[in-house]
Protein backbone atom coordinates (compact mmCIF):
# COMPACT_ATOMS: atom_id res chain seq x y z
CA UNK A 1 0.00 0.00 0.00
CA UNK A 2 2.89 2.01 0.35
CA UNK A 3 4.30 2.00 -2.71
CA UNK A 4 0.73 3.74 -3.89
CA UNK A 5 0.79 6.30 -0.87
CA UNK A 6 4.50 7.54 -1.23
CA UNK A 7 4.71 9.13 -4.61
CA UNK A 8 1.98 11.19 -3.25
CA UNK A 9 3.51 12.37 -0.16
CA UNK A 10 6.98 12.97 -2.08
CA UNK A 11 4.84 15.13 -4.72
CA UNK A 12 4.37 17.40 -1.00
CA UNK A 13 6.52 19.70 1.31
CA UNK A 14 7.83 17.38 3.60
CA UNK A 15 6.24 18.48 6.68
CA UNK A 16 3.04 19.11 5.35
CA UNK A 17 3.64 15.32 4.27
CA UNK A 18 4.61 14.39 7.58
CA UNK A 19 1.58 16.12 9.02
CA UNK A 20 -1.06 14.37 6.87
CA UNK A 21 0.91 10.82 7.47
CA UNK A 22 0.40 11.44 11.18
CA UNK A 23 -2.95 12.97 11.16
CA UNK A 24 -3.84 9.63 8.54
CA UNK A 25 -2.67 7.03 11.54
CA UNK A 26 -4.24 8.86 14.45
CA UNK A 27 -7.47 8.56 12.72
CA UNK A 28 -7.11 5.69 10.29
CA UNK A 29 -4.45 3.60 11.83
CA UNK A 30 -6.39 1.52 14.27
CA UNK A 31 -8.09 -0.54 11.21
CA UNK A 32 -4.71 -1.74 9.52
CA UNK A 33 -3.77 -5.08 9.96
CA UNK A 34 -1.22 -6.20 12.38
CA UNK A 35 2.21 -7.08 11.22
CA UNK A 36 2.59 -11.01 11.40
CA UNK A 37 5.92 -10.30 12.62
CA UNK A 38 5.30 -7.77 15.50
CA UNK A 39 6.17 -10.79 18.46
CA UNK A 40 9.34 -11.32 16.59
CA UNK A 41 12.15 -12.80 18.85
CA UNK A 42 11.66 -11.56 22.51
CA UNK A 43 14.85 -10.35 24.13
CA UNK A 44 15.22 -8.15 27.59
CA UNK A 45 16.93 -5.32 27.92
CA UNK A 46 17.20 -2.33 30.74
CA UNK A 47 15.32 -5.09 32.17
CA UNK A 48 12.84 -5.11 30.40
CA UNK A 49 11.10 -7.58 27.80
CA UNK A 50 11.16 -6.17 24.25
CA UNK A 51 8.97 -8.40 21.42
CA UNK A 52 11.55 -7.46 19.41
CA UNK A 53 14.69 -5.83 18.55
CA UNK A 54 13.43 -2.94 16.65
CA UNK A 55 11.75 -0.07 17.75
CA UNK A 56 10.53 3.27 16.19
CA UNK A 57 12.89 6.18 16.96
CA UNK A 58 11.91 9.08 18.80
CA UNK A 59 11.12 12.53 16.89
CA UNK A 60 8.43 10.73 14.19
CA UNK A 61 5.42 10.79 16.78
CA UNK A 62 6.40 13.39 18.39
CA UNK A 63 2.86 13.90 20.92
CA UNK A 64 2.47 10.02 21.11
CA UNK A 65 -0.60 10.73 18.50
CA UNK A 66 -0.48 7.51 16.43
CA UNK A 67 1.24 4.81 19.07
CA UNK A 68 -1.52 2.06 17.95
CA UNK A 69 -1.19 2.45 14.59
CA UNK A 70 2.38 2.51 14.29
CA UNK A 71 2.57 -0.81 16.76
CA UNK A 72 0.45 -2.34 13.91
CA UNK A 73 4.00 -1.87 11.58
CA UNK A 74 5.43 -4.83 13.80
CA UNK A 75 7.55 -2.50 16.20
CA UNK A 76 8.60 -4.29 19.00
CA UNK A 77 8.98 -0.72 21.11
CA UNK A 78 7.75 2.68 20.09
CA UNK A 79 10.15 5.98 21.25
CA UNK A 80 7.51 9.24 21.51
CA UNK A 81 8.94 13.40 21.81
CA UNK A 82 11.24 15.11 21.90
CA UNK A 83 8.44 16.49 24.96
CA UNK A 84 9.68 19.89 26.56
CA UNK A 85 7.64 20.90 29.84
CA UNK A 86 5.56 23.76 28.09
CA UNK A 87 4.16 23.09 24.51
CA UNK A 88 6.26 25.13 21.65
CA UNK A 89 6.18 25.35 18.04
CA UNK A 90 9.59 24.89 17.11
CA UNK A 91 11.48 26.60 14.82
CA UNK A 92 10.20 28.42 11.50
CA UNK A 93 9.54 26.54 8.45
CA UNK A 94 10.41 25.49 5.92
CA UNK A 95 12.25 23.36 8.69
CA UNK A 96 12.73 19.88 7.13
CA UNK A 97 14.26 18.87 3.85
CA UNK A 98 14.53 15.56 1.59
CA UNK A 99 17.42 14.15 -0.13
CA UNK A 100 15.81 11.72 -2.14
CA UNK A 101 18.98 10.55 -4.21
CA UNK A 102 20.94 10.39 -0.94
CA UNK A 103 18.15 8.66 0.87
CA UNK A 104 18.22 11.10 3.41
CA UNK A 105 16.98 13.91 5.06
CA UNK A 106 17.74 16.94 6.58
CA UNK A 107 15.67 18.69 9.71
CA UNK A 108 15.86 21.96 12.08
CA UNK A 109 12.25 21.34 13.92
CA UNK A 110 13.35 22.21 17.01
CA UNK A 111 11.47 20.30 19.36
CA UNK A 112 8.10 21.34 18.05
CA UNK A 113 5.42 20.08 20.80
CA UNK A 114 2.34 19.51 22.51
CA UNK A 115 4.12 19.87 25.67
CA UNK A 116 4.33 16.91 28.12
CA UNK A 117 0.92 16.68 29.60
CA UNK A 118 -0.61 16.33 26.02
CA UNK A 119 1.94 13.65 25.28
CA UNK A 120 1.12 11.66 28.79
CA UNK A 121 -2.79 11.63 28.20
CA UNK A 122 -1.89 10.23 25.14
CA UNK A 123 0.20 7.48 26.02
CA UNK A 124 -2.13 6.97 28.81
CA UNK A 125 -5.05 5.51 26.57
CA UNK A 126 -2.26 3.86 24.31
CA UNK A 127 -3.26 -0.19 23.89
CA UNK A 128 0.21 -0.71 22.55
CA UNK A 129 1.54 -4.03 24.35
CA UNK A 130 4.90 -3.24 23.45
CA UNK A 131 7.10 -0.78 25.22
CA UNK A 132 6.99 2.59 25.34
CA UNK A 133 9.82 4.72 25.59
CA UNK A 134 9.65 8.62 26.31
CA UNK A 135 11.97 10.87 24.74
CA UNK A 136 12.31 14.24 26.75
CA UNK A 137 13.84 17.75 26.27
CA UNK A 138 14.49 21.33 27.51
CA UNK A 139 12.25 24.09 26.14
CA UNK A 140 14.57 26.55 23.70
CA UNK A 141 13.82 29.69 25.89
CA UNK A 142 15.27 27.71 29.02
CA UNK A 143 19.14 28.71 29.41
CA UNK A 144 21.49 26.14 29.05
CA UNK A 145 22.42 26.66 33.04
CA UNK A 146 18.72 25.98 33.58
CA UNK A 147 18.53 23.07 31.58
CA UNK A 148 18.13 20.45 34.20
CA UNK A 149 14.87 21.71 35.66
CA UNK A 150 13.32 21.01 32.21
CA UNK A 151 14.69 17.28 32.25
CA UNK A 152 13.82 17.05 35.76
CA UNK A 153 10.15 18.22 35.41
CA UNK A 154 9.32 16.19 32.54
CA UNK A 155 10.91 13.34 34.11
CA UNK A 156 7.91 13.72 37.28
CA UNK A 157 5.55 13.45 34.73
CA UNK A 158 6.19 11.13 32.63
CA UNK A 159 8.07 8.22 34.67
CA UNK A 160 5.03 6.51 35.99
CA UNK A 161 3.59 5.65 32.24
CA UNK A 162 7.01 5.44 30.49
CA UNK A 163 8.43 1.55 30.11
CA UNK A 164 11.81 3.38 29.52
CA UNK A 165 13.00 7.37 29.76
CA UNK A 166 15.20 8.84 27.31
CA UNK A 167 17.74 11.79 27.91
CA UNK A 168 18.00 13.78 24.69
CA UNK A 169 20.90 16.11 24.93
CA UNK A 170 21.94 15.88 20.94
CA UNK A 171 19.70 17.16 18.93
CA UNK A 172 21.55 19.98 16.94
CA UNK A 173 18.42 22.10 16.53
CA UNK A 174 17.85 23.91 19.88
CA UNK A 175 20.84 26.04 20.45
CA UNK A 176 23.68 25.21 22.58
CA UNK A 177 21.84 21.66 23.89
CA UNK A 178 24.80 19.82 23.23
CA UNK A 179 27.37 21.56 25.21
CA UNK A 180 25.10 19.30 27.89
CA UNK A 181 27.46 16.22 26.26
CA UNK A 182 30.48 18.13 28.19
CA UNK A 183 32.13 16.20 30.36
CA UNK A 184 31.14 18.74 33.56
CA UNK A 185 27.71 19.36 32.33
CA UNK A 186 26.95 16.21 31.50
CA UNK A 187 28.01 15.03 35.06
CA UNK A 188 25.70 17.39 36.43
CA UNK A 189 22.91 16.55 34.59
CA UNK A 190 23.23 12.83 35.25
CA UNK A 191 23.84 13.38 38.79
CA UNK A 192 20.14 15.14 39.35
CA UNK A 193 19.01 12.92 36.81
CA UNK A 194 19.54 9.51 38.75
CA UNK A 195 19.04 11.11 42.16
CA UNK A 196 15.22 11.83 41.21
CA UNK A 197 14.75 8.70 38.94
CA UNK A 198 15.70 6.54 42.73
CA UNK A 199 13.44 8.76 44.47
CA UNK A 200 10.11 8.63 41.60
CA UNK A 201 11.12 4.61 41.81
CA UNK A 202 10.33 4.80 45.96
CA UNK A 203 7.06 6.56 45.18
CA UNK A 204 6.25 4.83 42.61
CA UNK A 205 7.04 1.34 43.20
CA UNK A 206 8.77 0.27 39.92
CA UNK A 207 11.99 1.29 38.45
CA UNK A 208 11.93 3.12 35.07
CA UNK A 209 14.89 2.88 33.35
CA UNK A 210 17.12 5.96 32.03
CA UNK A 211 18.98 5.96 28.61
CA UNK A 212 20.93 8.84 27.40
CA UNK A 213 20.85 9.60 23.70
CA UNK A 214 23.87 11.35 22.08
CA UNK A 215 25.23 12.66 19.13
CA UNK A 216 27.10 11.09 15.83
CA UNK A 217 29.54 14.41 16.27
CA UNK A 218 31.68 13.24 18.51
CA UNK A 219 35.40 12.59 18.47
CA UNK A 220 37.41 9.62 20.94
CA UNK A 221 37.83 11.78 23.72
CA UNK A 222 34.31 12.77 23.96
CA UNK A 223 32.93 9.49 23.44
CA UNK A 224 35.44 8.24 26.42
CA UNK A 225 34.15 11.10 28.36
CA UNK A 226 30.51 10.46 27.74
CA UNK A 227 30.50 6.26 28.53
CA UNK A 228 32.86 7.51 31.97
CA UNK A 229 30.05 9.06 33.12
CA UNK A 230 27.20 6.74 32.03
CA UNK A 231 29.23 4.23 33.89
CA UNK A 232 29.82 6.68 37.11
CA UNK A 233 26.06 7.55 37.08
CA UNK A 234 25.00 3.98 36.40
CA UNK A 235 22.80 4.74 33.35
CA UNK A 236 20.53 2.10 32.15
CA UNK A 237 20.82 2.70 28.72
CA UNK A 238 22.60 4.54 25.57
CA UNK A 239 21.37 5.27 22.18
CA UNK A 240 23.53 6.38 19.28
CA UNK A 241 22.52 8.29 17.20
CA UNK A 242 20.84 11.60 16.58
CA UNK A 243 21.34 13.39 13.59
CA UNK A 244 24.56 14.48 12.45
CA UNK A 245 25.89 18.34 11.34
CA UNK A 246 28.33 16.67 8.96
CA UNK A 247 27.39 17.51 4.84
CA UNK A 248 30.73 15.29 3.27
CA UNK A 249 28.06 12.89 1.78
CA UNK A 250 25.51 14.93 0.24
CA UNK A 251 27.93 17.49 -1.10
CA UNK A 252 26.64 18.42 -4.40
CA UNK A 253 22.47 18.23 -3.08
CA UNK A 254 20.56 21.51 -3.77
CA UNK A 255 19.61 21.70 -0.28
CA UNK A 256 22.92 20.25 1.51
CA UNK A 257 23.19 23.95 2.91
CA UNK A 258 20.29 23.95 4.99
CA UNK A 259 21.27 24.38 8.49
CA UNK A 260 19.61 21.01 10.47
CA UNK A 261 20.55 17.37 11.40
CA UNK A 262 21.24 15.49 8.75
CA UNK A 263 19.76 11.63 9.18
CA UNK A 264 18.85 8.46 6.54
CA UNK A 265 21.67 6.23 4.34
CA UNK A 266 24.42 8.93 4.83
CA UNK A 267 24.57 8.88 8.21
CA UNK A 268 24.75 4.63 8.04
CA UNK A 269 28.26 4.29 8.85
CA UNK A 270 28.94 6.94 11.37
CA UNK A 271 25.99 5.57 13.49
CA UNK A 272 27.60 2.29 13.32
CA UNK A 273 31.47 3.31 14.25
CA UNK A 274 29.83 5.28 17.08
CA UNK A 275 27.93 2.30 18.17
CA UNK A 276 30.97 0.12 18.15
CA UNK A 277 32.87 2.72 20.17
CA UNK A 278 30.73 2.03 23.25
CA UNK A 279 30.82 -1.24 22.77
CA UNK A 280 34.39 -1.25 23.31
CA UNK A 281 33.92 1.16 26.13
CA UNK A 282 31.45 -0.11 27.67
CA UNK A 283 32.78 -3.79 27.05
CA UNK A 284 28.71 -4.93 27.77
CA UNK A 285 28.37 -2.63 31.29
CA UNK A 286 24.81 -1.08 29.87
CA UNK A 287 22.76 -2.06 26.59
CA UNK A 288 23.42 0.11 23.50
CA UNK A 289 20.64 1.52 21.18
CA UNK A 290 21.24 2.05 17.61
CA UNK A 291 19.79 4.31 15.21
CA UNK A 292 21.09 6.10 12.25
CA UNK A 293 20.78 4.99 8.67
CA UNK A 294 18.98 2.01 9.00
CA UNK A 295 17.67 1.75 5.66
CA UNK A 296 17.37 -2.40 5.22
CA UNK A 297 17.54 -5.66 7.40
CA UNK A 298 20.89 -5.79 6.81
CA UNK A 299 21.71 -2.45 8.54
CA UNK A 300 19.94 -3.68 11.48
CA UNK A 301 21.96 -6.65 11.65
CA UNK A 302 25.22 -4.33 11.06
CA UNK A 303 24.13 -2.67 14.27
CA UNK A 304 23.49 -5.97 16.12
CA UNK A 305 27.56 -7.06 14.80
CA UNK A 306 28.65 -3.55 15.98
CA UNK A 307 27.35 -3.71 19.72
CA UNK A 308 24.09 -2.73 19.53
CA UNK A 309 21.33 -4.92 21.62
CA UNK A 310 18.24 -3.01 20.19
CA UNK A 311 17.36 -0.93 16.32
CA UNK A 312 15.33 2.12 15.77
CA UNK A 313 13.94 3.12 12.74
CA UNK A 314 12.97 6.84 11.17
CA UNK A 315 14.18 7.88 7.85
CA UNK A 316 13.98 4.36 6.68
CA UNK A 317 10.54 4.07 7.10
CA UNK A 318 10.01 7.18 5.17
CA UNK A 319 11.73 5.86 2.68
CA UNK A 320 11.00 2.22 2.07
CA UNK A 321 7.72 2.51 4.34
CA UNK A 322 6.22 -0.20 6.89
CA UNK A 323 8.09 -3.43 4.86
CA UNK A 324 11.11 -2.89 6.59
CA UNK A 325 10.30 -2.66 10.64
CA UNK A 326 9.26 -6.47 8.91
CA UNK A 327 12.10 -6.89 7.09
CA UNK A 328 13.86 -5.45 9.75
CA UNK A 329 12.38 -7.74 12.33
CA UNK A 330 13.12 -11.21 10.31
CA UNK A 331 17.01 -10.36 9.65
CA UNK A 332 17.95 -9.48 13.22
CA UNK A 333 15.75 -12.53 14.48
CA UNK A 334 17.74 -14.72 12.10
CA UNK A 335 20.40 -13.02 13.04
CA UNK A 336 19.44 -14.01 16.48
CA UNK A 337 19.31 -17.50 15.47
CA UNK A 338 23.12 -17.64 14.63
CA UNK A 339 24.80 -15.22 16.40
């Protein structure tokens, strides 16, 4: 059905495309059929049980608006936000770009949101059985000194319906977020981060794991910097990656310019080298996340070789549509099979 939908939403702007795919599956999405493959290989990880190895990455559903319907593509977990504490509408469009002959595309959003309490009621009357994992952000008027209080107070809110809580100090769109990936601020951070995620577990009764998403822009000394202090703050997770600044592989596009993170089949092998990096780091200390360029099952299972215990998916999925979460789904479960 894809293949019929997509030259359609190519012939639009991108967001405007994005906007009617999301609008379709909040309304529409509850009658497609459910993958065959969506139970996949079951496999546990930050302690908890995952259907599957691949997930949908954060930044596609950004309100949690279409959970149901996209848990009918087979996804064994389902990452909603970027969610800042007070709704905001990002930054001014045209804000996202495609690079069809790259496979890629390039974005500025900027967090554009609901704001958290939208995003909880609608995770709340989710019937997804899968997990859920909640992607969260400072606002861009919130100084960079500040930033904390934003993590903190989505954190409150959303830790008693998230299966998993994600730290999301890369994204290259809100200005200066990821100076919070500096070895001082990002011991800070982690520090008031843990301390309330142990207290939220006492009132709660049930632990909610933290994973801490980071950039593909990274050189050694940060990436030894950044897996010190996921090991000092005892982190459950770490996904790699967001989007990346870098343009050497689209050189030549009409709109390689365009200030934004750059994600999709260029960004393939830096996703993967940065995976494999913490997996020497971390030498199996905390699960790693991948995501960045997965574009076929055989990405996926490049991730898996690299380190990686669970996929996302984003740009892929624009690109070659709901076949390959299955796709996806069958290689890394073979994959499974004779690793």
């Amino acid at each position: 059905m894809y293949a019929f939908a997509r030259p359609l939403l190519f012939s639009l702007d991108p967001e405007t495309a994005h906007d009617l795919t999301l609008w379709s599956l909040h309304h529409f999405g509850g009658v497609l059929p459910s993958a065959p493959l969506a139970k996949g290989q079951p496999i546990e990880v930050m302690g908890l049980k995952f259907p599957n190895r691949i997930g949908l990455a954060a930044g596609l559903d950004k309100n949690g608006e279409a959970i149901d319907a996209f848990a009918n593509f087979g996804f064994g977990h389902i990452e909603v936000g970027t969610v800042t504490p007070r709704p905001q509408p990002g930054n001014p469009r045209p804000r996202m770009f495609r690079l069809p002959e790259a496979k890629a595309i390039i974005n500025r959003m900027g967090f554009n949101n609901h704001g958290v309490d939208n995003l909880v009621a609608n995770v709340r009357v989710a019937r997804f059985k899968g997990v859920i994992g909640i992607n969260i952000g400072k606002n861009f008027d919130t100084p960079i000194e500040n930033a904390a209080d934003d993590y903190l107070a989505c954190l409150d809110k959303v830790y008693p319906h998230a299966g998993y809580v994600t730290v999301n100090i890369s994204s290259p769109n809100t200005k200066n977020l990821r100076q919070l990936q500096g070895a001082n601020e990002l011991d800070q951070l982690l520090a008031a981060l843990k301390a309330r995620q142990t207290r939220l577990a006492e009132q709660h009764g049930r632990y909610v794991p933290l994973a801490l998403k980071i950039a593909p822009d990274v050189d050694e000394e940060q990436l030894t910097d950044i897996t010190d202090a996921l090991r000092r703050h005892r982190i459950d997770g770490v996904i790699a990656t967001n989007t990346t600044l870098a343009r050497e592989a689209v050189k030549g596009s009409p709109v390689a310019s365009e200030a934004g993170g750059l994600s999709g089949a260029p960004l393939t092998q830096r996703a993967t080298e940065v995976v494999a990096g913490l997996a020497r780091r971390l030498a199996g200390e905390l699960p790693i996340i991948a995501v960045g360029g997965v574009m076929s099952g055989a990405d996926a299972c490049a991730k898996l070789d690299a380190g990686a215990k669970l996929v996302q998916i984003y740009t892929g999925l624009i690109y070659r549509g709901p076949c390959l979460v299955a796709e996806a789904v069958r290689a890394t479960n073979e994959h499974g099979v004779h690793a």
